[in-house]
C-alpha atoms as a PDB file:
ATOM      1  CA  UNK A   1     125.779 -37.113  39.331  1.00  0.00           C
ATOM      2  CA  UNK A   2     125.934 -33.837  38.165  1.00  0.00           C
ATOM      3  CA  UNK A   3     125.465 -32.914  34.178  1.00  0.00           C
ATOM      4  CA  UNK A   4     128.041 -30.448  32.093  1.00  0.00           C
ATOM      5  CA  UNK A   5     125.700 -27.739  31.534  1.00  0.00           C
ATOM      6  CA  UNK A   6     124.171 -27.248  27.997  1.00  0.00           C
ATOM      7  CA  UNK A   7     124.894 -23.446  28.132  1.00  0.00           C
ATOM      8  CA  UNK A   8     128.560 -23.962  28.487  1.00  0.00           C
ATOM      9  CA  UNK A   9     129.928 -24.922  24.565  1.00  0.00           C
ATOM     10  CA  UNK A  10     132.782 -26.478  24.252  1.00  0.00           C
ATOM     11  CA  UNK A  11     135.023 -25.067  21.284  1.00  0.00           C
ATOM     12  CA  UNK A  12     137.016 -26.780  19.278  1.00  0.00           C
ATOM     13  CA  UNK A  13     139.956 -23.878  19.121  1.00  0.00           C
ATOM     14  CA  UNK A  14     142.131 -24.898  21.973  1.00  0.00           C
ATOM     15  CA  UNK A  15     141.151 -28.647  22.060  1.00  0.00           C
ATOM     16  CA  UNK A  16     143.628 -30.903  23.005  1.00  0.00           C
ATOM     17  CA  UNK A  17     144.280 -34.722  24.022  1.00  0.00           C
ATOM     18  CA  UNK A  18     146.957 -35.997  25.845  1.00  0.00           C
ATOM     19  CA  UNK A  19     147.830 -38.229  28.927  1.00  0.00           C
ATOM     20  CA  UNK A  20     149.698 -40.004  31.159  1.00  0.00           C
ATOM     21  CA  UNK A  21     150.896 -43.486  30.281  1.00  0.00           C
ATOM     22  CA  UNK A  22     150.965 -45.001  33.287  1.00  0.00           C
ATOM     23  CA  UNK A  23     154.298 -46.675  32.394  1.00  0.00           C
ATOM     24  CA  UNK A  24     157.694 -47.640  34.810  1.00  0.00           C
ATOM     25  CA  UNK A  25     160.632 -47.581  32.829  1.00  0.00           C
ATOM     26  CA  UNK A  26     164.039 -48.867  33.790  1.00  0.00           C
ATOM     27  CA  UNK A  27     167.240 -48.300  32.201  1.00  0.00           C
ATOM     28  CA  UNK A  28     169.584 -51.206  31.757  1.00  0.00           C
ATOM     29  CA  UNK A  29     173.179 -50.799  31.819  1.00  0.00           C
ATOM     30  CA  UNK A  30     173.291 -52.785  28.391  1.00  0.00           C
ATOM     31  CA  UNK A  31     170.725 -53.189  25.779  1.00  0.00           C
ATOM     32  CA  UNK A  32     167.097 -51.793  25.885  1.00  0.00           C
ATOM     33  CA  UNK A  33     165.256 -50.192  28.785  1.00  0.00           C
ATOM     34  CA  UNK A  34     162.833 -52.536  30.351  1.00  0.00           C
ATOM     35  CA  UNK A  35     158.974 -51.300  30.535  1.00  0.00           C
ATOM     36  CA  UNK A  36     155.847 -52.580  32.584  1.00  0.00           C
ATOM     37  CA  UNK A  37     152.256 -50.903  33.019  1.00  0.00           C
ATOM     38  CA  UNK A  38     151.816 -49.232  36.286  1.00  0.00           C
ATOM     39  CA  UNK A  39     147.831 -48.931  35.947  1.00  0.00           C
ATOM     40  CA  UNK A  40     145.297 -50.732  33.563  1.00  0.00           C
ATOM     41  CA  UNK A  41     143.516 -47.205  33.223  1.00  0.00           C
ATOM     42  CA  UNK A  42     145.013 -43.528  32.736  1.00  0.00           C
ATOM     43  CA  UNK A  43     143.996 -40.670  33.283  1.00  0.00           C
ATOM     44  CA  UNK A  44     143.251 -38.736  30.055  1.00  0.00           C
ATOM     45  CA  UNK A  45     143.726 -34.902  29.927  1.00  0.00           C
ATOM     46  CA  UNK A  46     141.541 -32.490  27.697  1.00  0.00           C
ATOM     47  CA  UNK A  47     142.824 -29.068  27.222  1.00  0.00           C
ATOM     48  CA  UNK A  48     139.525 -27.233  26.106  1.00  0.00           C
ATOM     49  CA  UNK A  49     138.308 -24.018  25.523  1.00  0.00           C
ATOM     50  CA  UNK A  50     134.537 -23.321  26.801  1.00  0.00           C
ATOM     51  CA  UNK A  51     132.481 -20.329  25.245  1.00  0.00           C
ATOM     52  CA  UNK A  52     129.496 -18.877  26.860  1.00  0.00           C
ATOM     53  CA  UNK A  53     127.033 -16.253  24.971  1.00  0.00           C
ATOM     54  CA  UNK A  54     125.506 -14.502  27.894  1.00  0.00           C
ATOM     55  CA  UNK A  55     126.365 -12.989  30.972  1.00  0.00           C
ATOM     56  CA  UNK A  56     123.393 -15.724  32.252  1.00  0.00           C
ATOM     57  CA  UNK A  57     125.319 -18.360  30.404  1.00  0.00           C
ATOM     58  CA  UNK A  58     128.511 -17.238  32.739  1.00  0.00           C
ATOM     59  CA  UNK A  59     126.559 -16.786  36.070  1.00  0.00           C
ATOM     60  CA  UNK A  60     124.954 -20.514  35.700  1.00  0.00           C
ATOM     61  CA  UNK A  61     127.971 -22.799  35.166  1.00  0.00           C
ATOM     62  CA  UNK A  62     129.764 -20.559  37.753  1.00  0.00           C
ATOM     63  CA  UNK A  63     127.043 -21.834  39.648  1.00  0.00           C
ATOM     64  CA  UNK A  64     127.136 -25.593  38.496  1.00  0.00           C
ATOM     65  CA  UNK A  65     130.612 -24.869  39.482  1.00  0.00           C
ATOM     66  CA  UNK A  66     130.528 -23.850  43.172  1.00  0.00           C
ATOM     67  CA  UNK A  67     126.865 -25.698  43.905  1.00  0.00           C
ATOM     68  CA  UNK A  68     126.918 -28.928  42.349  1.00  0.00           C
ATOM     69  CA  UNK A  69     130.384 -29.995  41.960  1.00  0.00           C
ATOM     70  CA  UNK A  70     131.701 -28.217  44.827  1.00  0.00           C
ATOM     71  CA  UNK A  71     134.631 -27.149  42.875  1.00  0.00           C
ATOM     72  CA  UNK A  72     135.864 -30.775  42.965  1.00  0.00           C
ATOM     73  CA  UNK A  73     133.012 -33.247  41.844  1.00  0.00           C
ATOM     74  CA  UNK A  74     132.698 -35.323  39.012  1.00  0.00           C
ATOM     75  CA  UNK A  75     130.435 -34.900  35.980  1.00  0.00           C
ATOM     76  CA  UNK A  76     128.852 -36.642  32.820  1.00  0.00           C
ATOM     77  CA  UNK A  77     129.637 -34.755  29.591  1.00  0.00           C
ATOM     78  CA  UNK A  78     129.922 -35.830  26.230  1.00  0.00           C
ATOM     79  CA  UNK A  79     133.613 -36.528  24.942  1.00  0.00           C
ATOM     80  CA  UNK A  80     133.828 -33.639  22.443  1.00  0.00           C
ATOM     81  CA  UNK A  81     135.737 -36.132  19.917  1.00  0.00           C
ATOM     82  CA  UNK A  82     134.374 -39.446  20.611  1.00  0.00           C
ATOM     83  CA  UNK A  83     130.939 -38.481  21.359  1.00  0.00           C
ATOM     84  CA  UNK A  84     130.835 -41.290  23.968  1.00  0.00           C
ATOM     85  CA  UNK A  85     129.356 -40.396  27.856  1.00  0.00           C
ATOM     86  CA  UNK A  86     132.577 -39.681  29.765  1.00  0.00           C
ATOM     87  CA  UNK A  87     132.423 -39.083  33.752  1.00  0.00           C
ATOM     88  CA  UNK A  88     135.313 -36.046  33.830  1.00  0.00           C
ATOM     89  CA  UNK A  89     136.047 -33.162  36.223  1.00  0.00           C
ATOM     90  CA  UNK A  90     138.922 -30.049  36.424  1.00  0.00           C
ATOM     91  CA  UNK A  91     142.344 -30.807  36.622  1.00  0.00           C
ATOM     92  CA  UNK A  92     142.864 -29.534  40.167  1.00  0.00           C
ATOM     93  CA  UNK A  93     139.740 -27.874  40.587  1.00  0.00           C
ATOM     94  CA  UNK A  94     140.462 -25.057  38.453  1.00  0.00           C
ATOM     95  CA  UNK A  95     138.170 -23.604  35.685  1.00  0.00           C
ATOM     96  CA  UNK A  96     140.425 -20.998  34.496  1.00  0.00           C
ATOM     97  CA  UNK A  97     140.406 -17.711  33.713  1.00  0.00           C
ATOM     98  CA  UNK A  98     137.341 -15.991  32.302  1.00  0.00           C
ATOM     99  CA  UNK A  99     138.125 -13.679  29.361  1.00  0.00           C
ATOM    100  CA  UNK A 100     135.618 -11.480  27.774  1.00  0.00           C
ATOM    101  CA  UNK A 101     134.871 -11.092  24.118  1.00  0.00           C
ATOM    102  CA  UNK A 102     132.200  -8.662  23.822  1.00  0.00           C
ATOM    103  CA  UNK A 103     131.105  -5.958  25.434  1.00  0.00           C
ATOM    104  CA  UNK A 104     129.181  -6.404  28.532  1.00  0.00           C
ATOM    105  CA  UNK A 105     129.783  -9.988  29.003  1.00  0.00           C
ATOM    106  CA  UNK A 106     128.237 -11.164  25.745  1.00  0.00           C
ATOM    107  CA  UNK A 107     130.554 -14.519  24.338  1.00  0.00           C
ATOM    108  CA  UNK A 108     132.810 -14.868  27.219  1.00  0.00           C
ATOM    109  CA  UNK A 109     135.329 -18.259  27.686  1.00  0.00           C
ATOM    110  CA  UNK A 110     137.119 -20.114  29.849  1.00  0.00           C
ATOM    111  CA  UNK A 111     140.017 -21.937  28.950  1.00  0.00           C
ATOM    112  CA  UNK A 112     140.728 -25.319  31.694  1.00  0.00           C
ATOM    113  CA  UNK A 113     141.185 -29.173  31.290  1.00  0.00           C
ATOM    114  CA  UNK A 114     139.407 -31.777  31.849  1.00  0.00           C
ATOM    115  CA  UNK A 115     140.288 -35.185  33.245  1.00  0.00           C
ATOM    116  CA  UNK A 116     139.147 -38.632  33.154  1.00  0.00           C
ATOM    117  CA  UNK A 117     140.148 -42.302  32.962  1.00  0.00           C
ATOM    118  CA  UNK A 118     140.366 -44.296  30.209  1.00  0.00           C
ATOM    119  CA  UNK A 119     140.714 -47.675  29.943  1.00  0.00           C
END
């Protein structure tokens, strides 16, 4: 399985958390709506911001990216919060836009999500 590259930081402006419950609710026509769980796991969502310092930095996850993963493969990172080995990939496939904040490509990010399930 692929690896989330060690060039590619991941910031903690724009981190988020948030997902999907996995829950059916039902509205009664008296008294309080019923609830069940749909799924034992769900599929967390991390809204995060990735900086790169070099154009080289760029170049090899774009790499990673369209190599590896194949633009929809799963990888092993690090949960930025946790700290525990989490198996994630991009929401939809997408890494985002690139924006530049130097000149000439120096410290560059991406912001994109990443998903995974929890248990």
């Amino acid at each position: 399985m692929a690896q989330w590259p060690a060039s590619a930081k991941v910031m903690l402006s724009g981190y988020g958390e948030n997902f999907d419950p996995s829950v059916a609710r039902t509205e009664m026509e008296r008294g309080v709506p019923k609830e069940r769980l749909l799924n034992s796991q769900v599929l967390q969502k991390l809204p995060v911001s990735v900086f790169f310092r070099t154009p080289a930095d760029i170049q090899t996850f774009e790499d990673w990216y369209f190599t590896d993963l194949q633009r929809i493969g799963w990888f092993s990172m690090t949960h930025p919060r946790t700290g525990q080995a989490i198996t994630a990939r991009f929401e939809g496939g997408n890494i985002g836009t690139l924006s530049v904040q130097a000149p000439r490509f120096y410290m560059a990010k991406r912001d994109l999500v990443l998903e995974y399930l929890r248990a």
